[in-house]
C-alpha atoms as a PDB file:
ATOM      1  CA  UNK A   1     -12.635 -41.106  -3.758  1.00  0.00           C
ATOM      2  CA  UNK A   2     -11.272 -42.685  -0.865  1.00  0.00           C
ATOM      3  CA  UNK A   3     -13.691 -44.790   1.640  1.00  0.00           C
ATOM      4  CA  UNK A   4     -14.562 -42.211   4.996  1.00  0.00           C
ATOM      5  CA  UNK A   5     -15.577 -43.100   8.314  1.00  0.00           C
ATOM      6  CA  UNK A   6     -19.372 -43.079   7.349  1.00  0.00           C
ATOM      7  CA  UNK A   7     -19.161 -45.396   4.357  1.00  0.00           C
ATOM      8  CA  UNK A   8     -18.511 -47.880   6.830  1.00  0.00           C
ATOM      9  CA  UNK A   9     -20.381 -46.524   9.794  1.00  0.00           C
ATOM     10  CA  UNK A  10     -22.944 -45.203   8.233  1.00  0.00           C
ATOM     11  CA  UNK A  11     -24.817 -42.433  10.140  1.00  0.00           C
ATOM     12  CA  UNK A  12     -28.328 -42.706   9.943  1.00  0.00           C
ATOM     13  CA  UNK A  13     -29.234 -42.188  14.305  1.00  0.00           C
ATOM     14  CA  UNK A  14     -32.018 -40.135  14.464  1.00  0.00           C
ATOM     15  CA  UNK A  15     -33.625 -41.621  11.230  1.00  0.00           C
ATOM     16  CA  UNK A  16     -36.773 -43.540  12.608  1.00  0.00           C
ATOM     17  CA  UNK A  17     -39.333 -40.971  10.807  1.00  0.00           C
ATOM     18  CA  UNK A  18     -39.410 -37.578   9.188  1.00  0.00           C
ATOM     19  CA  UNK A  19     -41.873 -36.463  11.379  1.00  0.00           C
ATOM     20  CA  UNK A  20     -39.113 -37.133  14.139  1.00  0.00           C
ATOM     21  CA  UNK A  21     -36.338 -35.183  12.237  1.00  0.00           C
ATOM     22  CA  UNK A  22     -38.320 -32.039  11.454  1.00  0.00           C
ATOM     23  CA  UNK A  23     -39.779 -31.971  15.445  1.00  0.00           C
ATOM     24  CA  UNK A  24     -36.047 -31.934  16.854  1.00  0.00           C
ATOM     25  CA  UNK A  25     -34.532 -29.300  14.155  1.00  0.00           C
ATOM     26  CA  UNK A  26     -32.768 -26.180  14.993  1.00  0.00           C
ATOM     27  CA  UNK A  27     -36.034 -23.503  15.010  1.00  0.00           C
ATOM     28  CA  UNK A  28     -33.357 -20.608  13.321  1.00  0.00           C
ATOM     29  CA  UNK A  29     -32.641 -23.292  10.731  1.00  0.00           C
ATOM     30  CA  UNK A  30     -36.277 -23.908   9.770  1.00  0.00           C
ATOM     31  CA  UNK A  31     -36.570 -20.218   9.391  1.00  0.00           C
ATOM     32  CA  UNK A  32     -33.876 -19.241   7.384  1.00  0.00           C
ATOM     33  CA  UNK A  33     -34.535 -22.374   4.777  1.00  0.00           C
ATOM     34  CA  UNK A  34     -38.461 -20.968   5.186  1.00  0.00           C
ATOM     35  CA  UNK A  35     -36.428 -17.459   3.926  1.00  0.00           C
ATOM     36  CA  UNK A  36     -35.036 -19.371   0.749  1.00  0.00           C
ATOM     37  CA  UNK A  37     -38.140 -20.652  -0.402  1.00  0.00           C
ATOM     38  CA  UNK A  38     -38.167 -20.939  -4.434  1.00  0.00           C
ATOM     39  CA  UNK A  39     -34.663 -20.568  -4.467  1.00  0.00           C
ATOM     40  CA  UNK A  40     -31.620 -22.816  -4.284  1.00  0.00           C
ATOM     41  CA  UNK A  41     -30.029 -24.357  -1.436  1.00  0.00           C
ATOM     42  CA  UNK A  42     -26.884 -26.381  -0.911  1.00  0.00           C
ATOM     43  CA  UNK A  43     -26.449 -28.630   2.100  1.00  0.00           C
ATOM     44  CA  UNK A  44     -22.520 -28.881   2.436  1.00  0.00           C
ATOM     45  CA  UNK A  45     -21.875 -31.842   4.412  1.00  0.00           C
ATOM     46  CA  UNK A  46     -25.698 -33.264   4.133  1.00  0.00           C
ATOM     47  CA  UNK A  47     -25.242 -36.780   5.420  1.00  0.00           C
ATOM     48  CA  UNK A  48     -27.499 -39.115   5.209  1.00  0.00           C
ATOM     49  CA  UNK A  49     -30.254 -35.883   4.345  1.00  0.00           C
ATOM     50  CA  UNK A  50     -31.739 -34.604   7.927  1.00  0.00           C
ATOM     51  CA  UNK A  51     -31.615 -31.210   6.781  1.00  0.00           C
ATOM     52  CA  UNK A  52     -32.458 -32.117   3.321  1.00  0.00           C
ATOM     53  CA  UNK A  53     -36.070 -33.294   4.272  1.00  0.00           C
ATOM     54  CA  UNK A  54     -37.539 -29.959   5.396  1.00  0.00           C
ATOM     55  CA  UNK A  55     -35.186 -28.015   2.457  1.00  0.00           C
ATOM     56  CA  UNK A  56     -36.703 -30.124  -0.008  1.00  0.00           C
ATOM     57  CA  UNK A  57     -40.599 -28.419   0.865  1.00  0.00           C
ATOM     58  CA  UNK A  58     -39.345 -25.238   0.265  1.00  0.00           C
ATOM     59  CA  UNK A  59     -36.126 -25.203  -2.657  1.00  0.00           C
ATOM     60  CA  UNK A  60     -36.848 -25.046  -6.500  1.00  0.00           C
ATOM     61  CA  UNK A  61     -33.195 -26.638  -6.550  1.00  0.00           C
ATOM     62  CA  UNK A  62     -31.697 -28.355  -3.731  1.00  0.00           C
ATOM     63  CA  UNK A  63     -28.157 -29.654  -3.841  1.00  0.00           C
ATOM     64  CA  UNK A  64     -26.430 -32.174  -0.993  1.00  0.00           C
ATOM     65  CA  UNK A  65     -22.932 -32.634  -1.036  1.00  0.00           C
ATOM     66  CA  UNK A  66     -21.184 -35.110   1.136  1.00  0.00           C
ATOM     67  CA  UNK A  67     -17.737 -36.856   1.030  1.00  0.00           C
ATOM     68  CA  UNK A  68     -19.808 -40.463   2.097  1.00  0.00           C
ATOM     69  CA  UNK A  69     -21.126 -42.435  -0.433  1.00  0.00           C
ATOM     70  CA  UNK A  70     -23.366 -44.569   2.215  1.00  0.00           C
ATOM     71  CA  UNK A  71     -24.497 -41.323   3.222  1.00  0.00           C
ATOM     72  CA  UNK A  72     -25.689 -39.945   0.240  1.00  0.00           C
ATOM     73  CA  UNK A  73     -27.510 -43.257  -0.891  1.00  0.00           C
ATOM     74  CA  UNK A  74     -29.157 -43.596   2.508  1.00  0.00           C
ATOM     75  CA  UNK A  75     -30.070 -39.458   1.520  1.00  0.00           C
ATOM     76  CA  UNK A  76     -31.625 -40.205  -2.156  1.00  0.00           C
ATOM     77  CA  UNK A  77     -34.107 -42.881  -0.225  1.00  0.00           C
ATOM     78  CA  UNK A  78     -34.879 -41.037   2.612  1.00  0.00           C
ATOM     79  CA  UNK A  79     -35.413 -38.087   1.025  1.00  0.00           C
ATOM     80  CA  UNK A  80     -37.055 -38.978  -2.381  1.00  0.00           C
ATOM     81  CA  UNK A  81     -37.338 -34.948  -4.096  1.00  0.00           C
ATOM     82  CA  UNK A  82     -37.308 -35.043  -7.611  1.00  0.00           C
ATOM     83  CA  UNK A  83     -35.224 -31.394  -6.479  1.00  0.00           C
ATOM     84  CA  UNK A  84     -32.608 -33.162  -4.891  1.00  0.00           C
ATOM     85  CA  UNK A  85     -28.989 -33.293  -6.580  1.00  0.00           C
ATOM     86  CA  UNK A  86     -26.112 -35.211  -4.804  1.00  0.00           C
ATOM     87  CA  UNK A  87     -23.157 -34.488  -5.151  1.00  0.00           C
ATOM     88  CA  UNK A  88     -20.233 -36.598  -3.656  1.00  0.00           C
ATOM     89  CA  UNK A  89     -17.196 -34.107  -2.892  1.00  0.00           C
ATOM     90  CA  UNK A  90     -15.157 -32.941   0.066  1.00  0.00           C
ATOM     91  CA  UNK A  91     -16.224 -29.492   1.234  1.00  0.00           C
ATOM     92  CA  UNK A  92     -12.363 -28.126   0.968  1.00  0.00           C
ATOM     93  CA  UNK A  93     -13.516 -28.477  -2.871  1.00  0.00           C
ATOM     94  CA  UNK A  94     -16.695 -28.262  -3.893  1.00  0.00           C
ATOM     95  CA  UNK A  95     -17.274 -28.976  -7.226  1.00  0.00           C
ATOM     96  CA  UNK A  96     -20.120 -25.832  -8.005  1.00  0.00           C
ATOM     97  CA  UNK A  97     -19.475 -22.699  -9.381  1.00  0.00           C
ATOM     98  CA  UNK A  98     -18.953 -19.579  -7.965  1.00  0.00           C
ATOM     99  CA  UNK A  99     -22.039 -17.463  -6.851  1.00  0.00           C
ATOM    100  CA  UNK A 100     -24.720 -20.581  -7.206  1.00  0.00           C
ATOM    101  CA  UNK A 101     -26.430 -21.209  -3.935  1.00  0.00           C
ATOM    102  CA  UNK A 102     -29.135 -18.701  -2.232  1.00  0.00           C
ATOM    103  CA  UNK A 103     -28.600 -20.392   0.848  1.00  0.00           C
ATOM    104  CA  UNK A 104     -25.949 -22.557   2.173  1.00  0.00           C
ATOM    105  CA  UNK A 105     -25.893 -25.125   5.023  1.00  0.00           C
ATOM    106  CA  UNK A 106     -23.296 -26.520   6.750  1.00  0.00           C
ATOM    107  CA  UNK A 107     -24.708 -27.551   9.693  1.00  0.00           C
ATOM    108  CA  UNK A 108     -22.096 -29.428  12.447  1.00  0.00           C
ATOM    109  CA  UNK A 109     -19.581 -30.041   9.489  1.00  0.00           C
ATOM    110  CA  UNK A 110     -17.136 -27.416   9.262  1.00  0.00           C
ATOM    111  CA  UNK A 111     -14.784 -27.943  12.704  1.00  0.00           C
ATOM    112  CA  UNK A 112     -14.554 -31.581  11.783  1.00  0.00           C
ATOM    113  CA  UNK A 113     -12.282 -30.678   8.499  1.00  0.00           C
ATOM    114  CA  UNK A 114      -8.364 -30.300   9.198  1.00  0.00           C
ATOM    115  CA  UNK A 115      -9.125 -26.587   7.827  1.00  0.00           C
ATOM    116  CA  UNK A 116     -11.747 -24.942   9.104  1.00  0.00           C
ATOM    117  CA  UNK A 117     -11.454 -22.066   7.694  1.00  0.00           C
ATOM    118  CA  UNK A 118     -10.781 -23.284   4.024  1.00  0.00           C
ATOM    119  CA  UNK A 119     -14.622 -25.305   4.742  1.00  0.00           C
ATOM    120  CA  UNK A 120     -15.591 -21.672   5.863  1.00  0.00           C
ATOM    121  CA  UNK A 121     -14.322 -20.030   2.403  1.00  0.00           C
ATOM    122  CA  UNK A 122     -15.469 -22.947   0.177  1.00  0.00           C
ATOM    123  CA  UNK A 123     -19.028 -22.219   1.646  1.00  0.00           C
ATOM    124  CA  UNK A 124     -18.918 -18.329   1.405  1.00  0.00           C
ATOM    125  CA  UNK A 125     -17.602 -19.159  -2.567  1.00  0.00           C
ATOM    126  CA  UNK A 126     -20.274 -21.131  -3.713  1.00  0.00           C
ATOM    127  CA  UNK A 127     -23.120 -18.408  -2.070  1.00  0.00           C
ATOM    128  CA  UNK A 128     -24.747 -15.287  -4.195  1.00  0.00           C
ATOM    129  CA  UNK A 129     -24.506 -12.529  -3.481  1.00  0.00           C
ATOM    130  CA  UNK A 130     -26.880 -11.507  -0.632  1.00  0.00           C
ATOM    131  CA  UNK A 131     -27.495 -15.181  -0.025  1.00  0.00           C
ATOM    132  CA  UNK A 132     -27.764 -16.396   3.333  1.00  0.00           C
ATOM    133  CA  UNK A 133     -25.485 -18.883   4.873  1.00  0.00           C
ATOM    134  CA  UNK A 134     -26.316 -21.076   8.012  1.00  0.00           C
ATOM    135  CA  UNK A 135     -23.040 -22.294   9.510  1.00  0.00           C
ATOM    136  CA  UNK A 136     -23.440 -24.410  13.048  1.00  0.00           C
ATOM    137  CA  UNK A 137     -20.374 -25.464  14.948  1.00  0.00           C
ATOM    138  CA  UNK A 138     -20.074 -27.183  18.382  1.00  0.00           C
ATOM    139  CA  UNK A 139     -20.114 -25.122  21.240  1.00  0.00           C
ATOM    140  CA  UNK A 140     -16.745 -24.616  22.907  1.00  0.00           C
ATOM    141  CA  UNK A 141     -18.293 -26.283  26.165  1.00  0.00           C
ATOM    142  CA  UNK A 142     -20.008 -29.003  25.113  1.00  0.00           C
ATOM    143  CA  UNK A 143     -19.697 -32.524  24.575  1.00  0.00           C
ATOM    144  CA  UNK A 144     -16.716 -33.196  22.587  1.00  0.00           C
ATOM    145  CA  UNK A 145     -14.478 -30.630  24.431  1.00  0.00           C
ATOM    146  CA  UNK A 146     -15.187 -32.483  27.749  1.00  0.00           C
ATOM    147  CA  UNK A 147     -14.442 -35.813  26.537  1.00  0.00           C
ATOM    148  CA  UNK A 148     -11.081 -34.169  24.799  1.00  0.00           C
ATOM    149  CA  UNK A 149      -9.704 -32.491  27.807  1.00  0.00           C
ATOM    150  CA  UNK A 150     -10.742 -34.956  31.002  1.00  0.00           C
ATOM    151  CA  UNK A 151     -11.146 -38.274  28.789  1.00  0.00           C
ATOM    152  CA  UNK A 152      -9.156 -38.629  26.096  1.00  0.00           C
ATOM    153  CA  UNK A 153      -6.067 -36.145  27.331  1.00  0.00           C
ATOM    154  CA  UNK A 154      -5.725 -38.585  30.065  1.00  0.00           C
ATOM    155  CA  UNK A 155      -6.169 -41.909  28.151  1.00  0.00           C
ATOM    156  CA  UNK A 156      -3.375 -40.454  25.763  1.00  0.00           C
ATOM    157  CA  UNK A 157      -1.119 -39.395  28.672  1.00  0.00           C
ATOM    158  CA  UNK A 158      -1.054 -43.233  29.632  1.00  0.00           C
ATOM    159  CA  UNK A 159      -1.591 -45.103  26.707  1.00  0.00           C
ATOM    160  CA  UNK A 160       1.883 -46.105  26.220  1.00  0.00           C
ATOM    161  CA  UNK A 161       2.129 -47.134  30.191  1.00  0.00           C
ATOM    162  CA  UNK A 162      -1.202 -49.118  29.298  1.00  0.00           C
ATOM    163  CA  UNK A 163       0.620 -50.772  26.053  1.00  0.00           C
ATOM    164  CA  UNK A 164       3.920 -51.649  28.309  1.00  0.00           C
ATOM    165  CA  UNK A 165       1.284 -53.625  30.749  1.00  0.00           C
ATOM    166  CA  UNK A 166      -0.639 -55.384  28.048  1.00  0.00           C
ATOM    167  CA  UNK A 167       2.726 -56.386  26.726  1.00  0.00           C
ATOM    168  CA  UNK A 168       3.844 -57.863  29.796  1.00  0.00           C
ATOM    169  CA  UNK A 169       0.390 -59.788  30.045  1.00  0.00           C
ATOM    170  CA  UNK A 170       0.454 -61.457  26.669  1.00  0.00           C
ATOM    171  CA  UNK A 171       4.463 -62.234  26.909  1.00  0.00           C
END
């Protein structure tokens, strides 16, 4: 597999203590992995394990899949669950069978694929039957949209005036 983005920025913001993690976590996620409890639960796009740390009180089997290698090594320390699988894959293809999880995650992961909707089905594949699937993406006025459309529209707009002038400079 091909080096990502986090294998050499490795995310791991936010990492200073478990305690830490579990105090700032989505309430509605806590619940629904509290709902799954004995049962097993796939994190599809786990990163470096946030979610993974309060899943791991509550799964029989808990599985993290990430396309990062760094990630998933930072995970298996932070984490430390004899429960824990990882499982290093791209969530346009994730290598479990059909029907396996109880309850999936895919918590801030899905939009960032170049199909969002393939992430969508790969997660809806790998879930039972009446399993329960926890799916966060950005809100459409939030952070990233902002920078898109007043930041980064703009820089793009110029960037080739900004090249000409740098050109200039350094001939």
């Amino acid at each position: 597999m091909e080096k990502t983005f986090y294998d050499s920025t490795p995310f791991e913001y936010g990492y200073s203590s478990k305690e830490e993690i579990l105090s700032n976590m989505n309430p509605n996620l806590k619940k629904v992995i509290e709902k799954s409890e004995g049962k097993i639960i796939t994190d599809v796009g786990c990163g470096c394990g946030r979610n993974l740390v309060y899943s791991s009180k509550f799964a029989n089997k808990l599985i993290g899949v990430d396309l990062s290698r760094q990630s998933l090594d930072f995970a298996k320390n932070f984490v430390q669950s004899e429960k824990l699988e990882l499982v290093l894959a791209n969530n346009l293809d994730i290598p479990l069978k059909d029907n396996f999880s109880d309850l999936v995650i895919s918590d801030g992961v899905a939009h960032h694929t170049g199909d969002t909707i393939g992430a969508f089905k790969e997660c809806v594949r790998v879930l039972k039957p009446g399993g329960l699937l926890y799916l966060a993406v950005y809100k459409k006025y939030r952070y990233y949209p902002f920078l898109y459309k007043y930041i980064i529209q703009e820089f793009r707009k110029n960037v080739k005036k900004f090249f000409k002038i740098m050109l200039k400079i350094l001939i």
